[in-house]
Protein backbone atom coordinates (compact mmCIF):
# COMPACT_ATOMS: atom_id res chain seq x y z
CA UNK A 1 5.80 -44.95 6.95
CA UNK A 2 5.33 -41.35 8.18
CA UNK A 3 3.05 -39.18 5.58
CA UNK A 4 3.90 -35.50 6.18
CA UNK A 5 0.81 -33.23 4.60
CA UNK A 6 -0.57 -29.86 4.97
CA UNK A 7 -3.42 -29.19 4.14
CA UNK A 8 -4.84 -25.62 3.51
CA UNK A 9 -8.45 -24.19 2.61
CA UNK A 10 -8.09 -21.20 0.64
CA UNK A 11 -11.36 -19.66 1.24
CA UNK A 12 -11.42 -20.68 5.27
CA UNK A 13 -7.41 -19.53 6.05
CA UNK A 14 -6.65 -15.85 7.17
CA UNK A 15 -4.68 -14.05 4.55
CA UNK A 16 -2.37 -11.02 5.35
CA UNK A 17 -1.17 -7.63 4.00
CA UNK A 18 -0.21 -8.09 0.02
CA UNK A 19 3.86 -7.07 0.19
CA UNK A 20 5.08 -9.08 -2.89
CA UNK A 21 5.93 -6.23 -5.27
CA UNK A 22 7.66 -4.35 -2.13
CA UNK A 23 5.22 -1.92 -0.22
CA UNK A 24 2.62 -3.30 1.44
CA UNK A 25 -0.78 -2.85 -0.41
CA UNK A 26 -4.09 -2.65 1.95
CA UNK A 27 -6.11 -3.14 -0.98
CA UNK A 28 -4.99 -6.64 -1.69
CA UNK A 29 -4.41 -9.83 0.80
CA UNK A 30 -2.07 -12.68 0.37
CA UNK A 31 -2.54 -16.44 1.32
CA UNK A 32 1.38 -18.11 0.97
CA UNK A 33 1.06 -21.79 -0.03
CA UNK A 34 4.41 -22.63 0.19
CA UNK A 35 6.22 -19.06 -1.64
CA UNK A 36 9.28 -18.45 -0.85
CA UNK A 37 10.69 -14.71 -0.48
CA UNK A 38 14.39 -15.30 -0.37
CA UNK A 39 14.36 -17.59 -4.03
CA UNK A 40 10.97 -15.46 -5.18
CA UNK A 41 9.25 -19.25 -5.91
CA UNK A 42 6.29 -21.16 -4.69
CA UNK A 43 2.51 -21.06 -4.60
CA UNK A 44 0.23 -18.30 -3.10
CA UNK A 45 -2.93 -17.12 -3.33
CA UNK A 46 -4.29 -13.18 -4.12
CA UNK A 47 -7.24 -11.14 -3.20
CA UNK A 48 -7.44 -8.48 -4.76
CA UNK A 49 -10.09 -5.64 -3.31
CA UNK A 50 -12.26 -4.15 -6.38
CA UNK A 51 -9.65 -1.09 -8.09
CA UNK A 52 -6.70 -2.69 -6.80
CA UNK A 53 -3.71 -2.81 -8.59
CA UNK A 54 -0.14 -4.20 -8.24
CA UNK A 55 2.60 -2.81 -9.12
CA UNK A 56 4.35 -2.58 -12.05
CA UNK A 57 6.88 -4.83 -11.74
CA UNK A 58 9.54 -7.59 -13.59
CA UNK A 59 9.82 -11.42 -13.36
CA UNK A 60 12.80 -13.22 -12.48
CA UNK A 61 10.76 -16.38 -12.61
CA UNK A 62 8.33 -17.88 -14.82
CA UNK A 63 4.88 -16.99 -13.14
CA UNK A 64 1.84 -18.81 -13.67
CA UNK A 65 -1.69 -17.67 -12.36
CA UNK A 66 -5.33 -18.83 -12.53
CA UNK A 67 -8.11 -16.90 -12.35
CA UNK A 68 -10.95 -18.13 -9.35
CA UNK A 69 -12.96 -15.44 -9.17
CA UNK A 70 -13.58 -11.85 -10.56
CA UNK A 71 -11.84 -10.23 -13.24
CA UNK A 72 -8.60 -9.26 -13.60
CA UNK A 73 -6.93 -6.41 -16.26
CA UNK A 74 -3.50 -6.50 -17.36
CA UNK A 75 -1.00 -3.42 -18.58
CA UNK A 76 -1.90 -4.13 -22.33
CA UNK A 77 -5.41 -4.22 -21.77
CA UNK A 78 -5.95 -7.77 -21.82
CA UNK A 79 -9.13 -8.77 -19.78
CA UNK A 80 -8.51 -12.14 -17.67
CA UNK A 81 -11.61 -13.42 -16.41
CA UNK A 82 -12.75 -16.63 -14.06
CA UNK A 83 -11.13 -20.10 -15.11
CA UNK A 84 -8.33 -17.66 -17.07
CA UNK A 85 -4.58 -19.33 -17.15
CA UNK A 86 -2.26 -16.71 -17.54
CA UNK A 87 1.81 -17.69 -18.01
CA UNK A 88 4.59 -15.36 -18.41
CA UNK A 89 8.18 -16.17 -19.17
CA UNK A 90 11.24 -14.83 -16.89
CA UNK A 91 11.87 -11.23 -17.58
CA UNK A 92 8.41 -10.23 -18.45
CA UNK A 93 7.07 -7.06 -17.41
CA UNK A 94 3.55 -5.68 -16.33
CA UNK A 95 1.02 -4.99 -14.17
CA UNK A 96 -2.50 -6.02 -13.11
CA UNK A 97 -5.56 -4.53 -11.92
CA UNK A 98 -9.31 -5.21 -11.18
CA UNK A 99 -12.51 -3.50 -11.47
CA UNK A 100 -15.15 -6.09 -9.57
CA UNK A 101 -12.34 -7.84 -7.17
CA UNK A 102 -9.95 -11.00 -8.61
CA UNK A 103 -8.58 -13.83 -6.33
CA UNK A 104 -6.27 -16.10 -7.77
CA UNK A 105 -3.86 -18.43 -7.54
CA UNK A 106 -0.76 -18.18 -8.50
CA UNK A 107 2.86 -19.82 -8.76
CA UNK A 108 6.80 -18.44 -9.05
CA UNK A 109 8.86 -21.26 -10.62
CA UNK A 110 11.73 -22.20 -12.70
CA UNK A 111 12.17 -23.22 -16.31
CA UNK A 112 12.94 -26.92 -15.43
């Protein structure tokens, strides 16, 4: 039997240019676990550069994030910090920012 695995270190693995929300944002970097553009689901992981912000933008997907590291502010003020689960249901809007820096990992998926 043929075991097929990946393995990937999220604190040893290059990320790239953030370009989820459309532009690409210098201010943040993106690891992709196994995210999909075309169907919008799958793991990835964020770092977000202290005052960086996404942008505003709506779900298609449920999304589901944890907090690692840093702190991380959302549009209605709420204040996420380390070991922080955040889920938001399909057709929820917002945005995020960070005053010290956040990385996090996050995931796109569907209701099933």
């Amino acid at each position: 039997m043929s075991l097929e695995r990946r393995v990937t270190n999220i604190f040893d693995t290059p990320y790239m240019t953030y370009d989820l929300d459309g532009p690409v944002q210098k201010d943040m970097q993106l690891l992709n676990l196994s995210y999909n553009k075309d169907t919008g689901l799958g793991w990835y992981v964020i770092r977000m550069a202290p005052g960086a912000a996404t942008i505003p933008h709506t779900h298609d997907s449920r999304e589901e994030y944890l907090i690692l590291e840093g702190d991380l502010i959302e549009s209605d003020g709420t204040v996420l910090r380390k070991g922080d689960f955040v889920n938001y249901a399909p057709g929820t809007h917002h945005n995020s920012r960070t005053e010290n820096g956040c990385l996090l990992i996050g995931l796109n998926r569907t209701e099933e």
